[in-house]
Protein backbone atom coordinates (compact mmCIF):
# COMPACT_ATOMS: atom_id res chain seq x y z
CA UNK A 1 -88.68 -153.57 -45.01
CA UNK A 2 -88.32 -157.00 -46.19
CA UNK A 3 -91.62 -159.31 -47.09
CA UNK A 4 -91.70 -163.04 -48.13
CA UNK A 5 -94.27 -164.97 -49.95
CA UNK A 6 -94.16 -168.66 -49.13
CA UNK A 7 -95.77 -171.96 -50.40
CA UNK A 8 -94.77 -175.24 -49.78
CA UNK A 9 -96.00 -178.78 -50.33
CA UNK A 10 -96.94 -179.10 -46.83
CA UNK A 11 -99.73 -176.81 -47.34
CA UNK A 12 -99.92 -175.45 -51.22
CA UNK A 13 -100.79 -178.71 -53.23
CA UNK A 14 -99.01 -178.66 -56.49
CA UNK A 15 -101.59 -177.40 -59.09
CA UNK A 16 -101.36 -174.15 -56.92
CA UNK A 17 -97.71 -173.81 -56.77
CA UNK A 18 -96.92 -174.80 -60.24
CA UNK A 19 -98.58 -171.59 -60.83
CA UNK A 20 -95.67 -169.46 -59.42
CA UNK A 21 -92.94 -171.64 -60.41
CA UNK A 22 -90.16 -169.88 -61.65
CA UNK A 23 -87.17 -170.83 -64.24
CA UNK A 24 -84.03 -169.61 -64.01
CA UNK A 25 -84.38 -168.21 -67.82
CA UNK A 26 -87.72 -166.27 -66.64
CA UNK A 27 -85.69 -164.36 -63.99
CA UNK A 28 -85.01 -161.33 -66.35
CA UNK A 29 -88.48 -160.59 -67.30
CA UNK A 30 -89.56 -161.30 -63.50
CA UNK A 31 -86.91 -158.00 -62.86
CA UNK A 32 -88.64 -156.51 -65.42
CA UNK A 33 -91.84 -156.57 -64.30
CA UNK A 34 -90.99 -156.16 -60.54
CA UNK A 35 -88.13 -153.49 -61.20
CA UNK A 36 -91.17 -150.34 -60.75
CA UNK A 37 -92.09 -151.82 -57.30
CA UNK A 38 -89.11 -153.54 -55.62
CA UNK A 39 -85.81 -152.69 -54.84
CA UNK A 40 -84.10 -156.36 -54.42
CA UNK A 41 -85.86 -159.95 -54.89
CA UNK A 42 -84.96 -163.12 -54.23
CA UNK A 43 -86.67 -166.16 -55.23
CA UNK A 44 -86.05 -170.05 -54.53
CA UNK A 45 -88.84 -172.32 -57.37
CA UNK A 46 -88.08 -176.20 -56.84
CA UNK A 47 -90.17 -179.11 -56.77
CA UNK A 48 -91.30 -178.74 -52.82
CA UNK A 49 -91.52 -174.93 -52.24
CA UNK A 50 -91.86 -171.63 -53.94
CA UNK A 51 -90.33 -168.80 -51.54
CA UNK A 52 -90.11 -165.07 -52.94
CA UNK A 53 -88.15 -162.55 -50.62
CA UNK A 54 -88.79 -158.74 -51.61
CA UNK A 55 -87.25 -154.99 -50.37
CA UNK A 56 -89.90 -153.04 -51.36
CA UNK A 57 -89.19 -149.70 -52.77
CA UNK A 58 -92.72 -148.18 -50.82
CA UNK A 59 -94.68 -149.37 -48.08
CA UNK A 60 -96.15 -152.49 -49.05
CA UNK A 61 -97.93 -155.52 -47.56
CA UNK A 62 -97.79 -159.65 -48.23
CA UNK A 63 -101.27 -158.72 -50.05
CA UNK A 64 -99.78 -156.25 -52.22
CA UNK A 65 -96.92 -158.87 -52.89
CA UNK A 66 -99.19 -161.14 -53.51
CA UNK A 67 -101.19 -159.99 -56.15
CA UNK A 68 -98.19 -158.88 -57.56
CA UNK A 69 -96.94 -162.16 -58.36
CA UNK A 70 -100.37 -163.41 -59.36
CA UNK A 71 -100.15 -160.65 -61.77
CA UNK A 72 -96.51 -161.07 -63.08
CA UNK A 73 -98.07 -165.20 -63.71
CA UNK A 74 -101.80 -164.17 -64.87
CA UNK A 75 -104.08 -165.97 -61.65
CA UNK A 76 -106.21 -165.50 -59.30
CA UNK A 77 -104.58 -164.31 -56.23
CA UNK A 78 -107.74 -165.58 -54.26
CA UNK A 79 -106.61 -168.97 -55.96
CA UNK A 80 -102.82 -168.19 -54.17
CA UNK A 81 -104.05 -166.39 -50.76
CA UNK A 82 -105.64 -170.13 -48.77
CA UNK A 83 -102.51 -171.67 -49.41
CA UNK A 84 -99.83 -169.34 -49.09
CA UNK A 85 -97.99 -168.10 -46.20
CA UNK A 86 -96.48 -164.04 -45.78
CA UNK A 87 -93.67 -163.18 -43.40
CA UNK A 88 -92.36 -159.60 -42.82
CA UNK A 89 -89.01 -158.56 -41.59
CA UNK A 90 -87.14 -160.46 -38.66
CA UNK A 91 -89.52 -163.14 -39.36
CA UNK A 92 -89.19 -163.06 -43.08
CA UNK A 93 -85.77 -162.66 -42.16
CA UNK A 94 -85.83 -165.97 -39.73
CA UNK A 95 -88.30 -168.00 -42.23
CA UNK A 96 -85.52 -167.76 -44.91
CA UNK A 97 -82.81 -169.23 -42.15
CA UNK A 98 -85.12 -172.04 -41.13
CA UNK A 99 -85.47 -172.78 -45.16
CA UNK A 100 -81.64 -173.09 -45.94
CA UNK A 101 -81.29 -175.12 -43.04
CA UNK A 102 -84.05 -177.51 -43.79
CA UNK A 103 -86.33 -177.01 -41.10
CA UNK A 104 -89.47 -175.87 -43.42
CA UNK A 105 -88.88 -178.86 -45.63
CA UNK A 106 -91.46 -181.96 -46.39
CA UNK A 107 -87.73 -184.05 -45.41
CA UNK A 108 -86.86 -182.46 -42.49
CA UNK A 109 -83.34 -181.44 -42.80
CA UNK A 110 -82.82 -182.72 -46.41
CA UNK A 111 -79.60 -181.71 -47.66
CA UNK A 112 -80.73 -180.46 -51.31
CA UNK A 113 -82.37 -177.06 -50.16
CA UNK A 114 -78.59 -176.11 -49.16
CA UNK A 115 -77.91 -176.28 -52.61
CA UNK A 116 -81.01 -174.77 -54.27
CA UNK A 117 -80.77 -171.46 -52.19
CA UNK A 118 -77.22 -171.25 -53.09
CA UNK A 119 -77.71 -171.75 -56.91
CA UNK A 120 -80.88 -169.17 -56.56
CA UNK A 121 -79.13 -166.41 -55.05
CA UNK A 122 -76.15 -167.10 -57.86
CA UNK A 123 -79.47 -167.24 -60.35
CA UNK A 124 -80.80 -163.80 -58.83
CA UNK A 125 -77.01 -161.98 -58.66
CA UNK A 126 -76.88 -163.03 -62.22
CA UNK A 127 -80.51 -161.50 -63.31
CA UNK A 128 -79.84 -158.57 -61.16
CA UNK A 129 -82.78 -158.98 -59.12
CA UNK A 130 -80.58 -158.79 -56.01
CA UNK A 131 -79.00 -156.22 -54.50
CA UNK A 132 -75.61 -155.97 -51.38
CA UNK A 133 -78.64 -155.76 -48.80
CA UNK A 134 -80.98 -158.82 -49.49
CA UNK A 135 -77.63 -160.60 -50.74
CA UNK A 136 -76.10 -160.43 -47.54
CA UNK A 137 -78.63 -161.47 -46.02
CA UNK A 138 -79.26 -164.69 -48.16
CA UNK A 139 -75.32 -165.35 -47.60
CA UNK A 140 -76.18 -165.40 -43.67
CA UNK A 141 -78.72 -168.12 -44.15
CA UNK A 142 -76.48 -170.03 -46.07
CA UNK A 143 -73.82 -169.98 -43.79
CA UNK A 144 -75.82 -170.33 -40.89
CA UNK A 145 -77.34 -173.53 -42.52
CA UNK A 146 -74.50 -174.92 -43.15
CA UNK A 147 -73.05 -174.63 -39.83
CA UNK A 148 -76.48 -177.00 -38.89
CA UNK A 149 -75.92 -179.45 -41.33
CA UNK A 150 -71.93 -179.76 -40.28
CA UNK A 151 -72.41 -179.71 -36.14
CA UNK A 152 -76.10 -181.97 -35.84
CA UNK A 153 -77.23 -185.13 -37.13
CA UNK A 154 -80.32 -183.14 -38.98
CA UNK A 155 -79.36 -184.28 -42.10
CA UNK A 156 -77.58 -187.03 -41.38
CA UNK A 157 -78.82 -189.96 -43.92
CA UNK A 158 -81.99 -187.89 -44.85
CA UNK A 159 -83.59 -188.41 -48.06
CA UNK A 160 -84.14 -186.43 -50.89
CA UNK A 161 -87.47 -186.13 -52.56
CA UNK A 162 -86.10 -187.61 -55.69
CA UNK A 163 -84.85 -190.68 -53.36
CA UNK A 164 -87.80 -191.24 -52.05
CA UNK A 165 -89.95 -191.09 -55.20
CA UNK A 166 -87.23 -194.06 -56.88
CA UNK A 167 -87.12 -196.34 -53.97
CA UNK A 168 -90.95 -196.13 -54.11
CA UNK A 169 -90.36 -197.12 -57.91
CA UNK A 170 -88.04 -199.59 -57.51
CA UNK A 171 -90.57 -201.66 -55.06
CA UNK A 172 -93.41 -201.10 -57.39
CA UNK A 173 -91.41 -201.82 -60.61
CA UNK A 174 -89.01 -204.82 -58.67
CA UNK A 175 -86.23 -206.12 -58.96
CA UNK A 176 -84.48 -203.35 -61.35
CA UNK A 177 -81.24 -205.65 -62.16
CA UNK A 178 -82.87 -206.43 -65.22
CA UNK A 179 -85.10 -203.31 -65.90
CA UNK A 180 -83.94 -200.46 -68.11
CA UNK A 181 -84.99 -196.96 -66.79
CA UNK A 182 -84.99 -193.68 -69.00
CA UNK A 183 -84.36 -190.37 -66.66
CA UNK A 184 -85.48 -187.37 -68.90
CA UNK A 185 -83.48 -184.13 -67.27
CA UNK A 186 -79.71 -184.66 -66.25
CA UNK A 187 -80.22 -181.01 -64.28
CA UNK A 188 -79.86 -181.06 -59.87
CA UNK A 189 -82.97 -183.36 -59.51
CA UNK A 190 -82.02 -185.86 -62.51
CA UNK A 191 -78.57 -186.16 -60.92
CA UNK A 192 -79.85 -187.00 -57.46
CA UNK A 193 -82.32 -189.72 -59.73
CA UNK A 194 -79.70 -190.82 -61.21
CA UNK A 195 -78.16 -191.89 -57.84
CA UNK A 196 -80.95 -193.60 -56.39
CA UNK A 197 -80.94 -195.68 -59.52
CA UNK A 198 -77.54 -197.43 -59.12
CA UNK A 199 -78.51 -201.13 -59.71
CA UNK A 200 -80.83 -200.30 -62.30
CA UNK A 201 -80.02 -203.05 -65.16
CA UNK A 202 -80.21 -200.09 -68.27
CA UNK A 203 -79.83 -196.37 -67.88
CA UNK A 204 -80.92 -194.28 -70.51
CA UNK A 205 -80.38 -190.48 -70.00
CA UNK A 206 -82.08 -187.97 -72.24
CA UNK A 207 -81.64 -184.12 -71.79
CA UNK A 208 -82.09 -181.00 -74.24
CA UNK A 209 -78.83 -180.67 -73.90
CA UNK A 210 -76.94 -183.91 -75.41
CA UNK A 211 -73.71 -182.78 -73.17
CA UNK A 212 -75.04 -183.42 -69.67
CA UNK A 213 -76.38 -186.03 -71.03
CA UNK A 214 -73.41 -187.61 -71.83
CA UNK A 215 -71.55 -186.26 -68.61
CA UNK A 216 -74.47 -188.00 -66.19
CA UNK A 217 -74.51 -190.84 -68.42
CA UNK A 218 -70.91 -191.56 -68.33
CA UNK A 219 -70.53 -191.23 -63.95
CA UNK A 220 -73.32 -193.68 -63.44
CA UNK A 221 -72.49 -195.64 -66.51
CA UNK A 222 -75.71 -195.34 -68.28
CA UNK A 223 -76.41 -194.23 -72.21
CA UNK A 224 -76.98 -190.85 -73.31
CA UNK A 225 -79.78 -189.74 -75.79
CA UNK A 226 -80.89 -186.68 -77.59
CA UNK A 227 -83.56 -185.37 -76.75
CA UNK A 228 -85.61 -186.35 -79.96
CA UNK A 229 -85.26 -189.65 -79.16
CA UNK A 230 -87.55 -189.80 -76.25
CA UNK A 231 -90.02 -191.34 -78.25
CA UNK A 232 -87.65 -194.20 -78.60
CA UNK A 233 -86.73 -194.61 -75.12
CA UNK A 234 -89.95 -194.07 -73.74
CA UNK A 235 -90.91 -197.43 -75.50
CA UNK A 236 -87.57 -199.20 -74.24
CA UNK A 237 -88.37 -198.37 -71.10
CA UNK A 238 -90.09 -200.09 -68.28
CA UNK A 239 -89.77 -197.04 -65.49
CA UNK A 240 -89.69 -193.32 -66.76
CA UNK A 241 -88.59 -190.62 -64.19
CA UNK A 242 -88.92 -186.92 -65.36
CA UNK A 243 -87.63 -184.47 -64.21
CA UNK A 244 -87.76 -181.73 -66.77
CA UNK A 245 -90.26 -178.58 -65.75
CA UNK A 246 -91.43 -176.64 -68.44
CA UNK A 247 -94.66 -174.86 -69.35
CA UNK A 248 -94.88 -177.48 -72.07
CA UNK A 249 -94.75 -181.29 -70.42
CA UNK A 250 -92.00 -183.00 -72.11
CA UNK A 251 -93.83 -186.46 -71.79
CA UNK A 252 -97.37 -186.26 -72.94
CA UNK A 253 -100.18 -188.53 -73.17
CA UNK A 254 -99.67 -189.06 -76.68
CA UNK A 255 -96.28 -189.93 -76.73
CA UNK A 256 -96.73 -192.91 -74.11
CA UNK A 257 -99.73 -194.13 -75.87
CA UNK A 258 -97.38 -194.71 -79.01
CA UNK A 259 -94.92 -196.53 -76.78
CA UNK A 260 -97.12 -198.73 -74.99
CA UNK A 261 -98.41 -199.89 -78.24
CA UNK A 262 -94.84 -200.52 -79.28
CA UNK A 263 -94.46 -202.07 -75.94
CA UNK A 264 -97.73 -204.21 -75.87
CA UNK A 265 -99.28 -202.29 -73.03
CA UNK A 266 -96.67 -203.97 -70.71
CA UNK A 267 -97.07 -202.19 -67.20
CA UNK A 268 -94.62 -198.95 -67.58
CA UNK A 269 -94.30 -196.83 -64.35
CA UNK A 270 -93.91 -192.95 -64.79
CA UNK A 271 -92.42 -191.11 -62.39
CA UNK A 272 -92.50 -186.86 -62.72
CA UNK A 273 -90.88 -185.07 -60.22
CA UNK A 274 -91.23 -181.84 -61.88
CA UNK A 275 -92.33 -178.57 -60.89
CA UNK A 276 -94.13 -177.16 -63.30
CA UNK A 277 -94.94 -180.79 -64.07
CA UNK A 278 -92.67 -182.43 -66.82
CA UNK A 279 -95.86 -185.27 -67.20
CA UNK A 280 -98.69 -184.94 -68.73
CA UNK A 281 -101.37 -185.69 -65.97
CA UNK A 282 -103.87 -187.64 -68.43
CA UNK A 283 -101.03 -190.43 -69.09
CA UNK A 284 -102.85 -192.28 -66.51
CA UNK A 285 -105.38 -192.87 -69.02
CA UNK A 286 -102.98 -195.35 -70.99
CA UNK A 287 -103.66 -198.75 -70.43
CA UNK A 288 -100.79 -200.46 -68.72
CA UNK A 289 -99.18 -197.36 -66.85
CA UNK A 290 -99.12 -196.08 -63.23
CA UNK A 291 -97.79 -192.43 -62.56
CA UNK A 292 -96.19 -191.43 -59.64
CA UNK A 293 -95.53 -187.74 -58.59
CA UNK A 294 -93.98 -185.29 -55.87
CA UNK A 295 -96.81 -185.38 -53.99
CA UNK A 296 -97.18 -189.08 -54.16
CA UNK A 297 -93.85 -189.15 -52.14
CA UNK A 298 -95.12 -186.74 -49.32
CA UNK A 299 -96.55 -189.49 -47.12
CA UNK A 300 -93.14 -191.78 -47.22
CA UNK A 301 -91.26 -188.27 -46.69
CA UNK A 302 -93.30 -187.24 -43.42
CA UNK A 303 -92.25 -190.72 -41.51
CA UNK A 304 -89.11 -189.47 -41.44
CA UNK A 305 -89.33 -186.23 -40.09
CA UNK A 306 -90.12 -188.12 -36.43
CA UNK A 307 -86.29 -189.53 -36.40
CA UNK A 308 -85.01 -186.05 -37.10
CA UNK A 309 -87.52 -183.97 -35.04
CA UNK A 310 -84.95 -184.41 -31.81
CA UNK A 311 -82.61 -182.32 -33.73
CA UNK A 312 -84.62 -179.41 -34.43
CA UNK A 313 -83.79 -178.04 -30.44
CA UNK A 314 -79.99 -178.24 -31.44
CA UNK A 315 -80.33 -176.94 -34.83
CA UNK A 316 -82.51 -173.57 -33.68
CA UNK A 317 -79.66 -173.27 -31.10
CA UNK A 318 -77.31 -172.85 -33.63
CA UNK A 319 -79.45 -170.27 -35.69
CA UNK A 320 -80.93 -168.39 -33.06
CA UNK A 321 -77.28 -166.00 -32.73
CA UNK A 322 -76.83 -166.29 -36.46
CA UNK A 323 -79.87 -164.94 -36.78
CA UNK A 324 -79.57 -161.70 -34.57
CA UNK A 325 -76.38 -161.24 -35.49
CA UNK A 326 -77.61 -161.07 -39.86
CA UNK A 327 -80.87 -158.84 -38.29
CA UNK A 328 -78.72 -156.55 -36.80
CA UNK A 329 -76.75 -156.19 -40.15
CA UNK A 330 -80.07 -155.69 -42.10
CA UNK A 331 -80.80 -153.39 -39.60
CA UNK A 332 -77.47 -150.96 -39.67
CA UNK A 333 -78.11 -151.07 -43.30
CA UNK A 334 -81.65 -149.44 -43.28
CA UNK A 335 -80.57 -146.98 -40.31
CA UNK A 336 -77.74 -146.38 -42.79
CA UNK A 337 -79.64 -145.33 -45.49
CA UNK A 338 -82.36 -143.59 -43.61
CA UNK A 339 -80.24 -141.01 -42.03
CA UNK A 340 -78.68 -140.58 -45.54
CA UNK A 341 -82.25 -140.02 -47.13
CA UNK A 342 -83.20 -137.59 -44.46
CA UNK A 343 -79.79 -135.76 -44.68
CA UNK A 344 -80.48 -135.91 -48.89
CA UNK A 345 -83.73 -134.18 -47.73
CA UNK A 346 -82.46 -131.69 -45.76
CA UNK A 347 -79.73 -130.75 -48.15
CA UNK A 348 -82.17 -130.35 -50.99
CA UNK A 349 -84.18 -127.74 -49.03
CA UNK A 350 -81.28 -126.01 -47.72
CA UNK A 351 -79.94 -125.36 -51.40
CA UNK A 352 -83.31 -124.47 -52.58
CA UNK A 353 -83.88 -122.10 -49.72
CA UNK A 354 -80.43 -120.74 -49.64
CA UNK A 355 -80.83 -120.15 -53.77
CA UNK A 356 -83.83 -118.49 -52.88
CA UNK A 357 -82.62 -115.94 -50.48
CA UNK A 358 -79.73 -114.81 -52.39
CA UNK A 359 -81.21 -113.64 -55.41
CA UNK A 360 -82.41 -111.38 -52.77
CA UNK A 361 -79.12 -109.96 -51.54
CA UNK A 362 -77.19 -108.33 -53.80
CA UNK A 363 -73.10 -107.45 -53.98
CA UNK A 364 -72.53 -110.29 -51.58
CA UNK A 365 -68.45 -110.51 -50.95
CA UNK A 366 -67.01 -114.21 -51.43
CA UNK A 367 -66.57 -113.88 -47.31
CA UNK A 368 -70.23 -112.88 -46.61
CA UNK A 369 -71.52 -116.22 -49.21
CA UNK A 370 -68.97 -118.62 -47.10
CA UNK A 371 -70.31 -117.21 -43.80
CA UNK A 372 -74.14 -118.18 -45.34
CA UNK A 373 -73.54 -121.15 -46.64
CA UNK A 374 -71.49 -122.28 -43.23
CA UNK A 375 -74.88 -120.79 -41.13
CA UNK A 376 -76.88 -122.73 -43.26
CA UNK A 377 -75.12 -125.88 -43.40
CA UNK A 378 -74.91 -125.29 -39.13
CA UNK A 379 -78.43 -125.25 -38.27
CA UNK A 380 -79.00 -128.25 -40.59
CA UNK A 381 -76.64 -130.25 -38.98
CA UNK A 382 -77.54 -129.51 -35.41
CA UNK A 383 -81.72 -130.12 -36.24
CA UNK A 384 -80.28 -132.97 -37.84
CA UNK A 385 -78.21 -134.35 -34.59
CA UNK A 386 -80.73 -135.43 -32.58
CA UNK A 387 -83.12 -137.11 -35.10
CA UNK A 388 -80.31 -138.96 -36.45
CA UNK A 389 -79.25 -140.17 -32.53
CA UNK A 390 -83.17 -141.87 -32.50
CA UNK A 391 -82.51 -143.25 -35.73
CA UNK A 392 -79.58 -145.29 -34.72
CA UNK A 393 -81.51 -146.20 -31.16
CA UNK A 394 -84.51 -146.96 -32.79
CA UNK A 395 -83.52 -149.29 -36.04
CA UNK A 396 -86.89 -150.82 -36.66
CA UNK A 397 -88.79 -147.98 -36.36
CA UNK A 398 -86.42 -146.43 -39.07
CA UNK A 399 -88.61 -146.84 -42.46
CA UNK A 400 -91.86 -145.57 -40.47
CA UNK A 401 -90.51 -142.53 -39.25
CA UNK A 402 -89.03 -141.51 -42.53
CA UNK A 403 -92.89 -141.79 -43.77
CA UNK A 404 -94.68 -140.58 -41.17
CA UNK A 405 -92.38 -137.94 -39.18
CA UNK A 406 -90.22 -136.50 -42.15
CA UNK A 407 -92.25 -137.58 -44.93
CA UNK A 408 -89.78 -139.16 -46.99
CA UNK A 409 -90.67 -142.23 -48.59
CA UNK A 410 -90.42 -145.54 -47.63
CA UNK A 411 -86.75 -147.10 -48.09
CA UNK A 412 -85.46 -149.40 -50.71
């Protein structure tokens, strides 16, 4: 079995998604807490989407899965349920092709989702949340994806959210030749920022880790920071992009207020792109600045999904055989292991049976125990022949017979 939870910013809004958001350094306790009910996981947390992909180790539903994760992040699952969507085998299965390949994105066919599924399932190997199964599986999306991106034009010139969000900046903030702009987070998000910002009169990078900051600052010729200097830069500044996610916001209220006095309330644009947000909402309150966040770029994003919509036909070509070719995979797999539960089974009650009956017979030669245990191990193999011909013939029904015709539980 294989179940996905799914919210996106086409239909979660952020304060609901923040929620589940998920940092690579939480990915340990997240096995932790999952390890009693799950086999494999695989989640993808960025600023657009939150996708987790379980294998169950018992018969479960997307409600079950759900209220698990509102449970691992201490919320309401009623708060999660009108927003989120649940997808269960093939189409689990054909939900997590369509999101490597940037079909379920707010930029249809952006080119950065490529890269996010790829670091999360290096994330997930790494916190040993996935398994050779769900693995495999993730590697077929990827590759299939990647085969879209190389033989259409889906992705051709399409824009990143981060993109988006700066060229919206730089026509609110003008003509940046002469501006100086401080990026806070040289991670995959501030590096795509950083990009957009070529032009930009002053760069000032600041990062918890003073080494990327320097690395960042030095290819787009900026000026690294620490990060206790934000204060400082934050009142140099006359456009802030963040995009640092934390539980804590690295920018708060406070900390602008004490720049814009420095600053003389000049007008300071602030843009977060962070999921969970990097901005404290209530900087709006500070006289002089304008904040700007993800969702503030949907609308310019969704214009461009028209140009790119005549590539979807090409692009679901291309998955379609990927796709039944990685199901049929999944599927071997869980035949696979069902015959080799049932045949577990059957071997555990032939031993116990067989250790049962001879304590009853006594003075038995070495010949007469072969000859018993080959009888035995006979009739188990030929009950077993034809059950284990309908297994193979029958691969999705594999998991629900176990349960309901052998009564072995469900498979992980």
């Amino acid at each position: 079995m294989l179940l996905c939870v799914s919210l996106d910013s086409q239909h979660a809004p952020l304060r609901i998604r923040e929620t589940l958001a998920i940092l690579p350094d939480e990915l340990p306790d997240l096995r932790a807490f999952l390890r009693p009910h799950v086999a494999e996981a695989f989640v993808v947390s960025t600023c657009q989407r939150f996708e987790a992909y379980v294998v169950p180790l018992a018969s479960m539903d997307g409600e079950a899965l759900l209220g698990l994760l509102a449970c691992y992040r201490g919320v309401d699952a009623e708060r999660l349920r009108a927003h989120a969507h649940v997808f269960r085998d093939r189409a689990a299965a054909e939900h997590l092709f369509r999101v490597a390949a940037g079909l379920e994105s707010q930029v249809l066919g952006e080119a950065q989702i490529l890269g996010q599924v790829r670091r999360a399932l290096e994330a997930a190997r790494a916190s040993g949340l996935l398994g050779h199964r769900l693995g495999s599986l993730v590697q077929h999306a990827l590759a299939a994806a990647g085969r879209v991106r190389q033989e259409t034009a889906l992705s051709r010139g399409a824009l990143s959210v981060p993109r988006v969000a700066v060229d919206q900046a730089r026509r609110e903030v003008g003509d940046p030749a002469w501006r100086t702009a401080v990026l806070v987070g040289a991670g995959e998000t501030g590096q795509l920022a950083a990009k957009a910002l070529e032009g930009v009169g002053r760069l000032l990078v600041v990062n918890r880790t003073l080494a990327r900051a320097k690395a960042l600052a030095h290819e787009r010729q900026g000026e690294a920071l620490p990060w206790a200097e934000l204060p400082a830069a934050l009142a140099a500044a006359d456009l802030v992009i963040c995009c640092v996610g934390a539980r804590q916001p690295a920018v708060t209220q406070a900390m602008v207020a004490e720049a814009q006095r420095q600053r003389g309330e000049r007008p300071l644009l602030v843009v977060d792109l962070a999921v969970p947000r990097g901005v404290e909402p209530k900087v709006v309150h500070v006289p002089g600045v304008r904040l700007i966040t993800v969702e503030d770029a949907r609308e310019r994003c969704t214009r461009r999904r028209a140009e790119r919509l005549q590539e979807v036909p090409r692009a679901e070509a291309i998955l379609a055989p990927e796709l039944e070719r990685a199901w049929r995979a999944w599927e071997g797999a869980e035949v696979h292991e069902a015959i080799a539960a049932l045949r577990q089974r059957a071997e555990e009650v032939r031993l116990a049976e067989l250790e049962r009956a001879t304590r009853h017979l006594q003075h038995l030669s070495p010949e007469q125990e072969q000859t018993i245990e080959r009888l035995t191990q006979a009739i188990v193999n030929k009950l077993l022949h034809q059950p284990t011909v309908w297994l193979k013939t029958h691969p999705a029904l594999a998991d629900g017979a176990l349960r309901d015709v052998f009564g072995i539980g469900g498979l992980a």
